[in-house]
Each structure stands twice: as C-alpha cells, then as structure tokens.
PDB file of N, CA and C in Angstrom:
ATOM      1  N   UNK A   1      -8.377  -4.700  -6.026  1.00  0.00           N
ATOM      2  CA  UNK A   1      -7.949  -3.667  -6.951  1.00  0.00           C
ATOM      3  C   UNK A   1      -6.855  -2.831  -6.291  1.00  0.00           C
ATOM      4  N   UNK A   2      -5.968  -2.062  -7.112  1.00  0.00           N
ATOM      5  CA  UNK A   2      -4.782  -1.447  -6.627  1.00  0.00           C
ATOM      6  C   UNK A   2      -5.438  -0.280  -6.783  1.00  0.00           C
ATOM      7  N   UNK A   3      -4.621   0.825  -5.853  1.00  0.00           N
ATOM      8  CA  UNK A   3      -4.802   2.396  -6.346  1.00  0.00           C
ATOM      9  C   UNK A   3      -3.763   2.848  -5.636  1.00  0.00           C
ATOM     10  N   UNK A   4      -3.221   3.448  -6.642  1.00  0.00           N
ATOM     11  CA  UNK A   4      -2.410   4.168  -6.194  1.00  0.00           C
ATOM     12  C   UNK A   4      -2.918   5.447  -5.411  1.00  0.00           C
ATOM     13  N   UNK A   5      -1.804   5.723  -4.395  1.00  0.00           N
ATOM     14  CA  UNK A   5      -2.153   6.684  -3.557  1.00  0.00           C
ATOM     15  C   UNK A   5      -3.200   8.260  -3.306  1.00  0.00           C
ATOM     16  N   UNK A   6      -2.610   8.774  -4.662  1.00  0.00           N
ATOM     17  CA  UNK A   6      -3.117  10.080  -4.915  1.00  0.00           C
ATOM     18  C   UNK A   6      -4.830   9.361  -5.142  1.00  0.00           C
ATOM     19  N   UNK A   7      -4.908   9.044  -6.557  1.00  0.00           N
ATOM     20  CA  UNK A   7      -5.770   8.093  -6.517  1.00  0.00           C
ATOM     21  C   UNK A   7      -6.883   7.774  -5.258  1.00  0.00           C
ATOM     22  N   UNK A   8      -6.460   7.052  -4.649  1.00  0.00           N
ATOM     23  CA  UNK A   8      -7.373   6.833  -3.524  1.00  0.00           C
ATOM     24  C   UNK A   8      -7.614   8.255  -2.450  1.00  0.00           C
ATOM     25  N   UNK A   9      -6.661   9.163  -2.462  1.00  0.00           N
ATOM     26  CA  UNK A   9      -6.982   9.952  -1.874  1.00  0.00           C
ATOM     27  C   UNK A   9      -8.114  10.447  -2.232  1.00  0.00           C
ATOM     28  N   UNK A  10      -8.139  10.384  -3.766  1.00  0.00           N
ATOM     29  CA  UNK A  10      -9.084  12.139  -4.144  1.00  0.00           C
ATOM     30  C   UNK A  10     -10.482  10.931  -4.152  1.00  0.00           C
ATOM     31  N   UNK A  11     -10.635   9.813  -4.302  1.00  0.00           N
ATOM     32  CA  UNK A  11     -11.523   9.119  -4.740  1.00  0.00           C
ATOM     33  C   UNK A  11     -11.935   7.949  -3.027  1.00  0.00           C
ATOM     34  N   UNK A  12     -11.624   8.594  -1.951  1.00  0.00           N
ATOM     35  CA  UNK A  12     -11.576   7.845  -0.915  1.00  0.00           C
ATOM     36  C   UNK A  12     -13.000   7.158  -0.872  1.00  0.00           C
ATOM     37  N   UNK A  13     -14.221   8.010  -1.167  1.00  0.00           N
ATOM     38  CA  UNK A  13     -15.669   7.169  -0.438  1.00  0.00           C
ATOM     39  C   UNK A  13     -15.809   5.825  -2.015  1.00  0.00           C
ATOM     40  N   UNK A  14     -15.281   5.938  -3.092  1.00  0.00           N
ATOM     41  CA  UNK A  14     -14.879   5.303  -3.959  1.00  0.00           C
ATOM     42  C   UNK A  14     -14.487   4.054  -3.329  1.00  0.00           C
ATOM     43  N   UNK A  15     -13.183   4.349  -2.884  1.00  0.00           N
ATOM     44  CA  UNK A  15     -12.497   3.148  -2.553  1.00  0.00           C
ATOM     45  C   UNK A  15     -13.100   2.073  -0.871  1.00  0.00           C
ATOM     46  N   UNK A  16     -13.715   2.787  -0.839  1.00  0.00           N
ATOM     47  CA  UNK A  16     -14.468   2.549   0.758  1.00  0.00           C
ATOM     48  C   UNK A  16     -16.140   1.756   0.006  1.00  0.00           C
ATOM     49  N   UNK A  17     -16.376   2.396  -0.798  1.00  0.00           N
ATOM     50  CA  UNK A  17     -17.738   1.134  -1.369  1.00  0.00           C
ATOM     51  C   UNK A  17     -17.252  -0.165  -1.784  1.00  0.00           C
ATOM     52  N   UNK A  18     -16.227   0.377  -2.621  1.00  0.00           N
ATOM     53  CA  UNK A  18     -15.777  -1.117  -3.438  1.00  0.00           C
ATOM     54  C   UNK A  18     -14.977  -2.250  -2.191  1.00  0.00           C
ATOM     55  N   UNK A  19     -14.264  -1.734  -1.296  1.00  0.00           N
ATOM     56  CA  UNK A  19     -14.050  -2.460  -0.159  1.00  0.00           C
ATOM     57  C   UNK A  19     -15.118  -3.079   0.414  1.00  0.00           C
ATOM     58  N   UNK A  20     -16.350  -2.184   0.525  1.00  0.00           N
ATOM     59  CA  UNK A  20     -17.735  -3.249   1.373  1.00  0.00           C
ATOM     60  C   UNK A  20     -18.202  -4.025   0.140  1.00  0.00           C
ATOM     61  N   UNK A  21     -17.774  -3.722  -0.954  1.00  0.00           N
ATOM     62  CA  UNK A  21     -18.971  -4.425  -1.939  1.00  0.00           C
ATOM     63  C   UNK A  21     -18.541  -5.508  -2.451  1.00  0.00           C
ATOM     64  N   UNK A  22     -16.837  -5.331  -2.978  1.00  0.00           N
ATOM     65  CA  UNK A  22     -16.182  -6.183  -3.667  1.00  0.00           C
ATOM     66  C   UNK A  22     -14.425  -6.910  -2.906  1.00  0.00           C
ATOM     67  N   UNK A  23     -14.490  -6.010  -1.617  1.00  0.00           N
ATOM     68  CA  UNK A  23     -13.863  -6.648  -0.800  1.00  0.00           C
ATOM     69  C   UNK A  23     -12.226  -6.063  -0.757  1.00  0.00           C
ATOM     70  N   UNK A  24     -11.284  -5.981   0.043  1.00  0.00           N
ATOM     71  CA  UNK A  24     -10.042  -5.641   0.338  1.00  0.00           C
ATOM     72  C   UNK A  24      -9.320  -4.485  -0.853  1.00  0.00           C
ATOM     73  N   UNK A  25      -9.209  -3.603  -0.808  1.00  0.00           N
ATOM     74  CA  UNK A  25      -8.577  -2.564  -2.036  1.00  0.00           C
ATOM     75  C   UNK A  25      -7.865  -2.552  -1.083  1.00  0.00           C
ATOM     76  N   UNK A  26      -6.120  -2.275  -2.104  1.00  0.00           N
ATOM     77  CA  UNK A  26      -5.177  -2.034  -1.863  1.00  0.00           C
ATOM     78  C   UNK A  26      -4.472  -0.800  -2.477  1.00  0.00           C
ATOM     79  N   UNK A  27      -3.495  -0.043  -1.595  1.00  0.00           N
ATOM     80  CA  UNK A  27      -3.434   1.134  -1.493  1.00  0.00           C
ATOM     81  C   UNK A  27      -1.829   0.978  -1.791  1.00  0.00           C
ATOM     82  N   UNK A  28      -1.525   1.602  -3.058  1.00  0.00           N
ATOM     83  CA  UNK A  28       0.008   1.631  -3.472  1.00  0.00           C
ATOM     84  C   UNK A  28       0.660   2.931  -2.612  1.00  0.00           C
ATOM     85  N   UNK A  29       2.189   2.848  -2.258  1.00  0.00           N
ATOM     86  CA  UNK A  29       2.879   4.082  -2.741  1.00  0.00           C
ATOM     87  C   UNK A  29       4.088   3.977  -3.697  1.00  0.00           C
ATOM     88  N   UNK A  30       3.968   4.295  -4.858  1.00  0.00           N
ATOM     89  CA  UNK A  30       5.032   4.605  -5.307  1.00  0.00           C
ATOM     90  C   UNK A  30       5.750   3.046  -6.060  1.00  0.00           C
ATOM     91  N   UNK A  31       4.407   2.573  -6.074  1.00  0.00           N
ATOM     92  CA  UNK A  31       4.369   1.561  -6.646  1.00  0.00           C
ATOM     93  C   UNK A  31       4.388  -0.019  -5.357  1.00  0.00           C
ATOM     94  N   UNK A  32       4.539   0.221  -4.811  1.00  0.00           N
ATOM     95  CA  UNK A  32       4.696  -0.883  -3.729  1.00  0.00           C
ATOM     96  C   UNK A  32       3.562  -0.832  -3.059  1.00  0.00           C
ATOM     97  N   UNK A  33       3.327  -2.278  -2.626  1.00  0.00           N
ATOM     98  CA  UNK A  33       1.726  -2.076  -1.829  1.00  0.00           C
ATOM     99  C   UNK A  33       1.960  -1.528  -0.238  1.00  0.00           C
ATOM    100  N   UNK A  34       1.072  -0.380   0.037  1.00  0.00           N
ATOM    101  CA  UNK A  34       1.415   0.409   1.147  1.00  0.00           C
ATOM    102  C   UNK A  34       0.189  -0.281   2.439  1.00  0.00           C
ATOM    103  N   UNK A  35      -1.059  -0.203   1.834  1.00  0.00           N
ATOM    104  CA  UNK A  35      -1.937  -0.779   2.931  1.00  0.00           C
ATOM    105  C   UNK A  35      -3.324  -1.077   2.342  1.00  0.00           C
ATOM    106  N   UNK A  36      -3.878  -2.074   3.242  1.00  0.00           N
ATOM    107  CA  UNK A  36      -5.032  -2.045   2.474  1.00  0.00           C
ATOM    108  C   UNK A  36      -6.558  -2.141   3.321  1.00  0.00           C
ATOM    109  N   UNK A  37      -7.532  -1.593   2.525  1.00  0.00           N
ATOM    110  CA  UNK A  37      -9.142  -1.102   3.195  1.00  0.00           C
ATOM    111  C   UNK A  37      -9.678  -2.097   3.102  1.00  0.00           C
ATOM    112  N   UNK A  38     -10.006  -2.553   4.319  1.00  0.00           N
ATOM    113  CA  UNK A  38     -10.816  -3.348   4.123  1.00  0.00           C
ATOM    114  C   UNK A  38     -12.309  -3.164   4.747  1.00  0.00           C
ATOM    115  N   UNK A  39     -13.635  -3.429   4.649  1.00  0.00           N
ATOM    116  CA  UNK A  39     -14.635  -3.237   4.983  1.00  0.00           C
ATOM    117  C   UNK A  39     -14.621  -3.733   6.797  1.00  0.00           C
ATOM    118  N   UNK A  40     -15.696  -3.264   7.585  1.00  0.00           N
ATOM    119  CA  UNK A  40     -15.813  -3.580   9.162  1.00  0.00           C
ATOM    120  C   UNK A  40     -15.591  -4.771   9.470  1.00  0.00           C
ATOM    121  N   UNK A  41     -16.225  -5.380   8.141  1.00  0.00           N
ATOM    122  CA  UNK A  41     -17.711  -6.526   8.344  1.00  0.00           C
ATOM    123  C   UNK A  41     -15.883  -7.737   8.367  1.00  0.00           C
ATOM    124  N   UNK A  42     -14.786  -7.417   7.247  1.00  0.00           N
ATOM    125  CA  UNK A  42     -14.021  -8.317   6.784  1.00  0.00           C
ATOM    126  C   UNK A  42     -13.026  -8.466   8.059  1.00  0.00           C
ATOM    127  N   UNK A  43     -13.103  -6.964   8.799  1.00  0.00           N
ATOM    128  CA  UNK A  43     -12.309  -6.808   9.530  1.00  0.00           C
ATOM    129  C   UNK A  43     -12.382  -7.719  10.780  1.00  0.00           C
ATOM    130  N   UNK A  44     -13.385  -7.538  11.218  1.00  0.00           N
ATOM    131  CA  UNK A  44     -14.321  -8.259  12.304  1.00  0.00           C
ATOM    132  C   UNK A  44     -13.584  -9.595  12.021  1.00  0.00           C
ATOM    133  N   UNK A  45     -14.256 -10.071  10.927  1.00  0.00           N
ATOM    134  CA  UNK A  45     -13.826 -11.948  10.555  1.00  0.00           C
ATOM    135  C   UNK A  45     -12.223 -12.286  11.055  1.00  0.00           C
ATOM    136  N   UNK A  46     -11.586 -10.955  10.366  1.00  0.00           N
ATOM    137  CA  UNK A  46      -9.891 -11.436  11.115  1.00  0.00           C
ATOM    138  C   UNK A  46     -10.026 -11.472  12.202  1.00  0.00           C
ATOM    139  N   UNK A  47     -10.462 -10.954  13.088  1.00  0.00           N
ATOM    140  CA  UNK A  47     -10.299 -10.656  14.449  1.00  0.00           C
ATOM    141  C   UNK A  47     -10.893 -11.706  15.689  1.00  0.00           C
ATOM    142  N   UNK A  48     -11.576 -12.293  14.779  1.00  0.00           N
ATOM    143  CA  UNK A  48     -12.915 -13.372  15.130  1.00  0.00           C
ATOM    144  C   UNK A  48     -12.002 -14.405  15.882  1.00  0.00           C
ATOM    145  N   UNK A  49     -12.430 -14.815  17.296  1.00  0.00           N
ATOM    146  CA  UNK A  49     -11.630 -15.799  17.912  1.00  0.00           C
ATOM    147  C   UNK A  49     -10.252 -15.960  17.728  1.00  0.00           C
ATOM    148  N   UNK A  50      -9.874 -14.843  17.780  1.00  0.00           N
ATOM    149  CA  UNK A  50      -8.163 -14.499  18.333  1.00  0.00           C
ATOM    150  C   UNK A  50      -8.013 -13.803  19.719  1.00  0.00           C
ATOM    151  N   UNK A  51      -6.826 -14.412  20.504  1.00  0.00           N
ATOM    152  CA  UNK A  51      -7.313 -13.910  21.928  1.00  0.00           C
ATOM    153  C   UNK A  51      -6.565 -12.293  21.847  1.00  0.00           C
ATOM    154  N   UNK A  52      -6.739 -11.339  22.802  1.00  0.00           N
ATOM    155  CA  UNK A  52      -5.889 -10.101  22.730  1.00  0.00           C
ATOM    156  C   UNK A  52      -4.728  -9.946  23.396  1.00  0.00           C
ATOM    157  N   UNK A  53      -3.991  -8.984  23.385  1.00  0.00           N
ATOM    158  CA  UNK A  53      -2.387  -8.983  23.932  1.00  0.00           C
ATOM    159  C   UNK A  53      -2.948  -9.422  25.657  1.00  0.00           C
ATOM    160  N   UNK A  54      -3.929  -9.535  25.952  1.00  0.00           N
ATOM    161  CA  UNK A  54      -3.866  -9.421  27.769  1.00  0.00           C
ATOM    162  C   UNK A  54      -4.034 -11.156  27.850  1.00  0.00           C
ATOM    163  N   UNK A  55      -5.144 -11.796  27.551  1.00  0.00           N
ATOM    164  CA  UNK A  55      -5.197 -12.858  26.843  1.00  0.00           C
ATOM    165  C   UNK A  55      -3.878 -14.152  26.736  1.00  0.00           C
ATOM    166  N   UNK A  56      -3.372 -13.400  25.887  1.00  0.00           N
ATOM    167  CA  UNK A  56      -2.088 -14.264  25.488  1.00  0.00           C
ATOM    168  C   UNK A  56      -0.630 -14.077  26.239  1.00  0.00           C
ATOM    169  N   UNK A  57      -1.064 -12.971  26.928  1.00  0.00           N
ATOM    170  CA  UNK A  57       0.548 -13.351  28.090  1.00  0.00           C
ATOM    171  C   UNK A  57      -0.144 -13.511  29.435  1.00  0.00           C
ATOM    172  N   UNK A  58      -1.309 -13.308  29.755  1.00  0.00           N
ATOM    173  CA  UNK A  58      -1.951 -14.278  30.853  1.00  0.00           C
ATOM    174  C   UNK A  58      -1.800 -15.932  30.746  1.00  0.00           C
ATOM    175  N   UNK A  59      -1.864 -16.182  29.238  1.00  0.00           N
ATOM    176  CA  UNK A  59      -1.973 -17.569  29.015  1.00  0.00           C
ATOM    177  C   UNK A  59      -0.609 -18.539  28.916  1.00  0.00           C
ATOM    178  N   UNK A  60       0.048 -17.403  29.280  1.00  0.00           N
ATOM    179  CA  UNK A  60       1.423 -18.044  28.918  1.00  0.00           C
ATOM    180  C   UNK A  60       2.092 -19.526  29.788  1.00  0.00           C
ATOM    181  N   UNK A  61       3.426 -19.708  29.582  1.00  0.00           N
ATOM    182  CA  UNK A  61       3.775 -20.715  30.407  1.00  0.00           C
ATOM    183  C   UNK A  61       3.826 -20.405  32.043  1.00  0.00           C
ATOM    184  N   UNK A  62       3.796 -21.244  32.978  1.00  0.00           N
ATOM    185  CA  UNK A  62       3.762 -20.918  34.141  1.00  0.00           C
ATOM    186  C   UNK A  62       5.272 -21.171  34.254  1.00  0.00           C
ATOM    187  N   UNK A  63       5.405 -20.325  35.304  1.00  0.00           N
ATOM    188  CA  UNK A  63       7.134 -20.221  36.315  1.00  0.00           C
ATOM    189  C   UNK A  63       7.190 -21.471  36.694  1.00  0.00           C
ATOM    190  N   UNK A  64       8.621 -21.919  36.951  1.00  0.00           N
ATOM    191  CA  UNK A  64       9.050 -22.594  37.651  1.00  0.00           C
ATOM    192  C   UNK A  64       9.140 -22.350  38.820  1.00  0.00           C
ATOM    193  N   UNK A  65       9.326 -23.267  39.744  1.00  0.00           N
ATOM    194  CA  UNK A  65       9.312 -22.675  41.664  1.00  0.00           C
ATOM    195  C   UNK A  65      10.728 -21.908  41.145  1.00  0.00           C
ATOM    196  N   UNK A  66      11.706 -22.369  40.611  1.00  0.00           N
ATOM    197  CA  UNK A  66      13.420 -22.199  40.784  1.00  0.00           C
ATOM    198  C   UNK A  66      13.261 -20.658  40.833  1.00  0.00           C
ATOM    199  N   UNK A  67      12.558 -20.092  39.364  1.00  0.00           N
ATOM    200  CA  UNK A  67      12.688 -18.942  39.095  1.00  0.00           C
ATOM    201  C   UNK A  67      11.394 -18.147  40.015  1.00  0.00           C
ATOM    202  N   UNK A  68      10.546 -18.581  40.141  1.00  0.00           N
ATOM    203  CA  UNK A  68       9.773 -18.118  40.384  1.00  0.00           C
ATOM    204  C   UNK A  68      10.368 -17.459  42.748  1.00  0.00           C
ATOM    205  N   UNK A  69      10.938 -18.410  43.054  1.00  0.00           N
ATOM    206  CA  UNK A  69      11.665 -18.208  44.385  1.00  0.00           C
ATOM    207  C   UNK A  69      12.752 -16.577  43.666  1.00  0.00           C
ATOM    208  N   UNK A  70      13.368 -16.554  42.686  1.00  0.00           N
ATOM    209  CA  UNK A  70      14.272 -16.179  42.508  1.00  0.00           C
ATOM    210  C   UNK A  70      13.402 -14.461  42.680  1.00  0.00           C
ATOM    211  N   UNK A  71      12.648 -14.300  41.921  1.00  0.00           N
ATOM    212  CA  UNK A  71      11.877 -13.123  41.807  1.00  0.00           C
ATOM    213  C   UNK A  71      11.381 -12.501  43.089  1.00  0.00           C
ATOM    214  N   UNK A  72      10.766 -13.591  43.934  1.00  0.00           N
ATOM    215  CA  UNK A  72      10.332 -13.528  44.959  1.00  0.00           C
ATOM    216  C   UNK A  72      11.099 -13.015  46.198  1.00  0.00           C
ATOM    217  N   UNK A  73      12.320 -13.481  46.455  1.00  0.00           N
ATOM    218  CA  UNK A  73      13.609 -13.184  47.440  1.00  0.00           C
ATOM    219  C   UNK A  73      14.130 -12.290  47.165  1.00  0.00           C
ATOM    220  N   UNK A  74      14.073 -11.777  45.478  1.00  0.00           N
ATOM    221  CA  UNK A  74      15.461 -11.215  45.331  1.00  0.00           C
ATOM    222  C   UNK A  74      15.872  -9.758  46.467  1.00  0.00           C
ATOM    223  N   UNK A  75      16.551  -9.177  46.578  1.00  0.00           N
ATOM    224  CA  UNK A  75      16.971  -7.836  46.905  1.00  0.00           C
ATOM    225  C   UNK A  75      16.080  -6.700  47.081  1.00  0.00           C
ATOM    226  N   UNK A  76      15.750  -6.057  47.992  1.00  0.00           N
ATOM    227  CA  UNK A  76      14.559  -5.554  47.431  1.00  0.00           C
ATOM    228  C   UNK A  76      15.036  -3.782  47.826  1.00  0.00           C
ATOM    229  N   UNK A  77      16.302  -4.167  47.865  1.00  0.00           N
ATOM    230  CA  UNK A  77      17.047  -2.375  47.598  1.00  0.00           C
ATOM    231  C   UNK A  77      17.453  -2.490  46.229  1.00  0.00           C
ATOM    232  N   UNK A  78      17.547  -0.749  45.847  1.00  0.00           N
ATOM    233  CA  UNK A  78      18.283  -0.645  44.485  1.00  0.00           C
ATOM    234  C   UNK A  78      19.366  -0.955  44.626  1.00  0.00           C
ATOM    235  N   UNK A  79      19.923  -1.741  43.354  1.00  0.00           N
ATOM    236  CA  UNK A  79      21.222  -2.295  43.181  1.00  0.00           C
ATOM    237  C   UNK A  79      22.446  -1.295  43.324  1.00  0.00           C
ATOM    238  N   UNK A  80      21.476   0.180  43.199  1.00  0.00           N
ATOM    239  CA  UNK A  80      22.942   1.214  42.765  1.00  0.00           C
ATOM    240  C   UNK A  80      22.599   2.162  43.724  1.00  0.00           C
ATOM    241  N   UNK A  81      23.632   3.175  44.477  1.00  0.00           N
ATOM    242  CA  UNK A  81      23.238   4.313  45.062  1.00  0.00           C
ATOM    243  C   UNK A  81      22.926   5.318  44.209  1.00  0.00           C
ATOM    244  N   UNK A  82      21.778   5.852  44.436  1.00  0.00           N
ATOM    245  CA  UNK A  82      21.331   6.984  44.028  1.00  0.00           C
ATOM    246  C   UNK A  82      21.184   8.369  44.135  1.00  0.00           C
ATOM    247  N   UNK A  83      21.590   9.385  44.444  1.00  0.00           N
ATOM    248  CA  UNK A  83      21.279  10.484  45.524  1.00  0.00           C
ATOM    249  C   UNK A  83      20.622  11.401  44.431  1.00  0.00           C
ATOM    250  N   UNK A  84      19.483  12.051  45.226  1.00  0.00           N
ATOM    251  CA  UNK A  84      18.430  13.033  44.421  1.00  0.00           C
ATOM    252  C   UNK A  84      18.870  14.394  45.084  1.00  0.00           C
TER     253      UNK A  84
END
C-alpha cells in the first residue's frame, strides 16, 4: 500500500501493523516513492546470508607479488616537504 507522507506520519503505528501483518508499505513524497517499512521479521530475510562490508573486502582478490612488492618498498618519507 502507498501513503503518502503526511499520511503516514499522523497514522505511523497504522502503517507499522500493516507492514508486520500485510507486509512492505510504501511511503510517498510528493508523489514519488520515498521509502519503504518494512517489518523486522522481512528485514532480517534481506539480510539473511549476505556477507557485511568487512566480509567482502576481506574476501576480495589477492595482490599480485608485482604490486604487492610495490606497496611494500615504496618510499617511506612524505613525498612533499612540510613544515609545521
């Protein structure tokens, strides 16, 4: 179901049953769909066996030696003079 904004404001524990009961309400502004409620329980399910941001760039591709030497050697002064 849609609701527009005001709407869902004044009628929020409204729109928060029908999300656990009857599933995803969507939240207009101004006619365009702005966001939508969804219950814990639905939320959870998206979330269900997806890895998290730490996860997925741990898992990433491994270095090459080439680059991986490159990081390792590089310079280990600042490139620029600085004076504080």
């Amino acid at each position: 179901m849609d609701w527009p904004l005001q709407d869902a404001k004044n009628q929020f524990s409204k729109v928060v049953q029908k999300a656990r009961s009857e599933g995803p309400q969507t939240v207009t502004l101004r006619g365009e769909r702005a966001v939508v409620v969804l219950s814990a329980e639905d939320y959870d399910a998206l979330r269900a066996n997806r890895p998290s941001l730490v996860d997925d760039l741990l898992s990433g591709s491994a270095w090459d030696d080439e680059f991986a030497d490159a990081v390792t050697t590089r310079d280990k002064a600042p490139s620029r003079d600085v004076a504080f």
